[in-house]
Protein backbone atom coordinates (compact mmCIF):
# COMPACT_ATOMS: atom_id res chain seq x y z
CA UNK A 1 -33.18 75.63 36.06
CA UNK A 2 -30.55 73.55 38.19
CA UNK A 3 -30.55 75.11 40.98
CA UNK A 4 -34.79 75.43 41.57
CA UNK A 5 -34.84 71.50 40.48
CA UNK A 6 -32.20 71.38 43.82
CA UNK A 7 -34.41 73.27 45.28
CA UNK A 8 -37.45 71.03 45.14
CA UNK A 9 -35.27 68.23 45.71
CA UNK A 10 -34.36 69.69 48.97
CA UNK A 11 -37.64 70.66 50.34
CA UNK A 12 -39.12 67.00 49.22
CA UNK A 13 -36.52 65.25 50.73
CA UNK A 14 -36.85 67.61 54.07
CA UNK A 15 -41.01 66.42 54.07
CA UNK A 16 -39.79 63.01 53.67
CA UNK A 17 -38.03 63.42 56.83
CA UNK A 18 -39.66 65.23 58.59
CA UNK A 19 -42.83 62.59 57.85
CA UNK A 20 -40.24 59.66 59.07
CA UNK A 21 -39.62 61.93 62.16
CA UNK A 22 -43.71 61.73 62.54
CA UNK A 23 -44.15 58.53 62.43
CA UNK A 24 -41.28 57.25 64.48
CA UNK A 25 -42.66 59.46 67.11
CA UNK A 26 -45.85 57.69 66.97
CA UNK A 27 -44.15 54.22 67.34
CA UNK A 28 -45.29 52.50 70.67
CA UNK A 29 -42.45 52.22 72.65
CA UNK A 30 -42.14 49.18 75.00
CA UNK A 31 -43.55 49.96 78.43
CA UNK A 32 -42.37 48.97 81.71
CA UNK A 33 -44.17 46.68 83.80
CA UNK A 34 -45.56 49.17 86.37
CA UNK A 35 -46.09 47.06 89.47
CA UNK A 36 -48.90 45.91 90.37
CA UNK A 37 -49.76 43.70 93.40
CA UNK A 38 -51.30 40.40 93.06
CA UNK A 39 -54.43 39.54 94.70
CA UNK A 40 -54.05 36.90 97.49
CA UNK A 41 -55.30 33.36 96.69
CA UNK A 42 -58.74 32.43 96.30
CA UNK A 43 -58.45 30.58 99.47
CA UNK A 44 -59.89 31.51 103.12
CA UNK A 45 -58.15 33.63 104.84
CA UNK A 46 -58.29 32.25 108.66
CA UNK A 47 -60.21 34.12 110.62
CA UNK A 48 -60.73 35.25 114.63
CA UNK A 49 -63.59 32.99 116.39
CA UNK A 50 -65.87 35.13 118.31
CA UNK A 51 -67.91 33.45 121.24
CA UNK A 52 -71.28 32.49 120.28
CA UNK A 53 -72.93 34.65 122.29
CA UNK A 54 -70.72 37.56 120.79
CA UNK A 55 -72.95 39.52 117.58
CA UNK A 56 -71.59 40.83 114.93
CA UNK A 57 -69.07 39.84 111.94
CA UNK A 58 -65.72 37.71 112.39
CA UNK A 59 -62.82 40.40 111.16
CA UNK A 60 -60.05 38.81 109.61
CA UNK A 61 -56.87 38.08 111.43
CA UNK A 62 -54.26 38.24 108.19
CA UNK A 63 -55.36 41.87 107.08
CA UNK A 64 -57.69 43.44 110.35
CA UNK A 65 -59.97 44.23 107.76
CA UNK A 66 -63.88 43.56 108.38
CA UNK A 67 -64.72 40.81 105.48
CA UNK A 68 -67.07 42.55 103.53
CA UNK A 69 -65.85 46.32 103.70
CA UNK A 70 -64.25 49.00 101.68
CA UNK A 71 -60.63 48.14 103.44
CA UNK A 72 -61.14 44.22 103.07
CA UNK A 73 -61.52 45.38 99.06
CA UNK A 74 -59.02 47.90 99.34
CA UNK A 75 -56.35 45.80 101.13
CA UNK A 76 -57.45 42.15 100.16
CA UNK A 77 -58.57 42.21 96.50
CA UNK A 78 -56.91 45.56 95.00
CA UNK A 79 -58.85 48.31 93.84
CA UNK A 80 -56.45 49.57 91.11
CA UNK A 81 -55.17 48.21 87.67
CA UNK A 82 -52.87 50.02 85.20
CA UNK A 83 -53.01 50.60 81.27
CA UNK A 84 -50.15 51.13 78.73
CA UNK A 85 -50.11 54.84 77.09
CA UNK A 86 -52.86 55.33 75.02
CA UNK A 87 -54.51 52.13 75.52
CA UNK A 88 -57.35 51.19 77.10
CA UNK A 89 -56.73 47.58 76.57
CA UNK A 90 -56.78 45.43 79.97
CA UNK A 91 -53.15 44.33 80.84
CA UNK A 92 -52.31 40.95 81.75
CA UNK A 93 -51.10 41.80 84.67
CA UNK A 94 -54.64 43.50 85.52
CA UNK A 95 -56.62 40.26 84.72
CA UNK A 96 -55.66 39.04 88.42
CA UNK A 97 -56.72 41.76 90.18
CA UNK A 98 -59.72 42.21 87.82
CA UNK A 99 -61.19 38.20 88.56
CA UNK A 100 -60.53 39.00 92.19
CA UNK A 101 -62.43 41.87 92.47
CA UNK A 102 -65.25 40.17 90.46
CA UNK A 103 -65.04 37.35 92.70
CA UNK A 104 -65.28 39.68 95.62
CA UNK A 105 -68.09 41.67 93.94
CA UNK A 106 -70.23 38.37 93.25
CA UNK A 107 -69.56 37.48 97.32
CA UNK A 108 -71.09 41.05 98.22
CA UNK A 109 -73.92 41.50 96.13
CA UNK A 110 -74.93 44.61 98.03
CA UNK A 111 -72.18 46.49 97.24
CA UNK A 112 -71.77 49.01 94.57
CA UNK A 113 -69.12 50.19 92.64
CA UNK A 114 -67.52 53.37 90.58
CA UNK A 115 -65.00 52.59 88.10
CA UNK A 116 -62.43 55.89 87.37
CA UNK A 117 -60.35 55.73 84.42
CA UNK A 118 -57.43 58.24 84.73
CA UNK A 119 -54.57 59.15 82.04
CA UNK A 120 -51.31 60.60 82.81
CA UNK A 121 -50.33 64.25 82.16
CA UNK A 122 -49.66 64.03 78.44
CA UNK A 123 -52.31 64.91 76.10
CA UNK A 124 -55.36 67.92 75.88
CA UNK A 125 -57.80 67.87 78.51
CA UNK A 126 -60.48 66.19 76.13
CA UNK A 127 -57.97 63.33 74.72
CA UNK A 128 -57.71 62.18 78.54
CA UNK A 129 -60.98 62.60 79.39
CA UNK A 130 -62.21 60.12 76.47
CA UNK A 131 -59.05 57.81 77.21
CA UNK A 132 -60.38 57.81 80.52
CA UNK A 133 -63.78 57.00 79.95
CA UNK A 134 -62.79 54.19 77.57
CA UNK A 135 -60.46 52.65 80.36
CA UNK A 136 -63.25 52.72 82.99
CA UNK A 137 -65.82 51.28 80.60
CA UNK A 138 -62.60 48.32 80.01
CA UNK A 139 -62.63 47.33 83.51
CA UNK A 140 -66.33 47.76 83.60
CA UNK A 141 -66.93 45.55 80.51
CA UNK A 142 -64.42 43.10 82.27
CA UNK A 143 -66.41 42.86 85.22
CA UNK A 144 -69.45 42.34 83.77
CA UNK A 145 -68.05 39.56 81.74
CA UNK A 146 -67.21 38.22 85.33
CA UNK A 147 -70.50 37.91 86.14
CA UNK A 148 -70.91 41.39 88.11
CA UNK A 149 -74.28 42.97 87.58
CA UNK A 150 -73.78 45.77 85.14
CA UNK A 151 -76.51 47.61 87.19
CA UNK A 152 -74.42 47.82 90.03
CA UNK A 153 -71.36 49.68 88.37
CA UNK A 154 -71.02 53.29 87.47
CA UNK A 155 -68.26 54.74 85.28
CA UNK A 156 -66.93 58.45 85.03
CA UNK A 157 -63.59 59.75 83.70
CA UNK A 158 -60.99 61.85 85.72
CA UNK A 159 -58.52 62.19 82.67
CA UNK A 160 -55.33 63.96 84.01
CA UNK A 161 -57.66 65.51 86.68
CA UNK A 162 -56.41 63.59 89.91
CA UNK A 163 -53.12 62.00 89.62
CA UNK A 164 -51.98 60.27 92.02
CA UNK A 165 -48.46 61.00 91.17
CA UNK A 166 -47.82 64.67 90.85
CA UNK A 167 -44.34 64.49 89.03
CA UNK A 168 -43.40 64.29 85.64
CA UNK A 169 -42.01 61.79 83.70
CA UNK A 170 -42.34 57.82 82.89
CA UNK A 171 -42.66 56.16 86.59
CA UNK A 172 -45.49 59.01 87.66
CA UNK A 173 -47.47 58.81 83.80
CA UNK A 174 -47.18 54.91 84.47
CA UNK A 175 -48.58 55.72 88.06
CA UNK A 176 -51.35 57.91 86.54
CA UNK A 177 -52.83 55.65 83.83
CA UNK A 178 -54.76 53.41 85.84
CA UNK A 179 -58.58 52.30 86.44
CA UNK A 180 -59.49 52.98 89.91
CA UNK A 181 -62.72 50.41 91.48
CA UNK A 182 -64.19 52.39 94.32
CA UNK A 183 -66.77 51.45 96.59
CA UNK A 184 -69.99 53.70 96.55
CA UNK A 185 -72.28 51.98 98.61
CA UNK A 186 -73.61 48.54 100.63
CA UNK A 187 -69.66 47.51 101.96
CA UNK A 188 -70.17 47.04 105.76
């Protein structure tokens, strides 16, 4: 009778721990910052005088980039933000880049937009799809809240699909869980 009552003392205590093992795993570690660039200031960036005479837009002499076009978004604005594992949640940092591109979206009101909400490598295939989805529709839902027509964004979900980091490990998945805002149509 001792030694079964050990017994079942043993295997409860091993479920205890192997429960606390569980849940410790599950504990959200701190994440680094991944870095992000900051969108310039709200402010006009100078730009190159053509003659009168001349048609056609004024490009802009800090970036090259033709106000109004995918590379002026790209370059000038930011058209990526980044998420903490499993989150969806829009960073801090991402708020910058987010009221810029808003800003920049409400300036060009011909231009449309797809959001793509990408995970890193960890996880099934339909765990990063969703967690994709739900970090498009986060930066779309922040947009919109900016005062960007809802009409004129799409969403879809890439998952772990199309990294842009191929490795493995914590600076690639950091690399890999982002919302990407590209241009569809109407940029000049």
């Amino acid at each position: 009778m001792v030694r079964s009552l050990n017994s079942r003392t043993i295997v409860r205590l091993a479920l205890v721990g192997v429960a606390a093992a569980s849940l410790g795993a599950c504990a959200k570690k701190a994440q680094p910052a991944f870095p992000t660039t900051t969108p310039p200031p709200q402010t006009q960036a100078p730009q190159t005088q053509m003659p009168p005479s001349a048609p056609g837009p004024v490009a802009s002499t800090q970036t090259g980039a033709l106000p109004g076009s995918a590379q002026d978004f790209v370059v000038n604005v930011g058209d990526r933000v980044y998420f903490d594992t499993d989150s969806h949640d829009v960073r801090d940092d991402a708020r910058p880049i987010l009221d810029a591109q808003s800003a920049w979206l409400r300036r060009y009101p011909s231009v449309n937009v797809r959001i793509e909400g990408n995970a890193d490598e960890r996880g099934t295939r339909e765990y990063n799809l969703a967690l994709g989805a739900r970090r498009a529709n986060a930066v779309r839902d922040y947009l919109v809240g900016q005062g960007v027509e809802a009409a004129r964004i799409a969403t879809i979900s890439f998952g772990k699909e199309q990294p842009l980091d191929a490795g493995s490990g914590e600076e690639s998945w950091q690399k890999n869980r982002n919302g990407h805002t590209a241009i569809v149509s109407g940029a000049r």
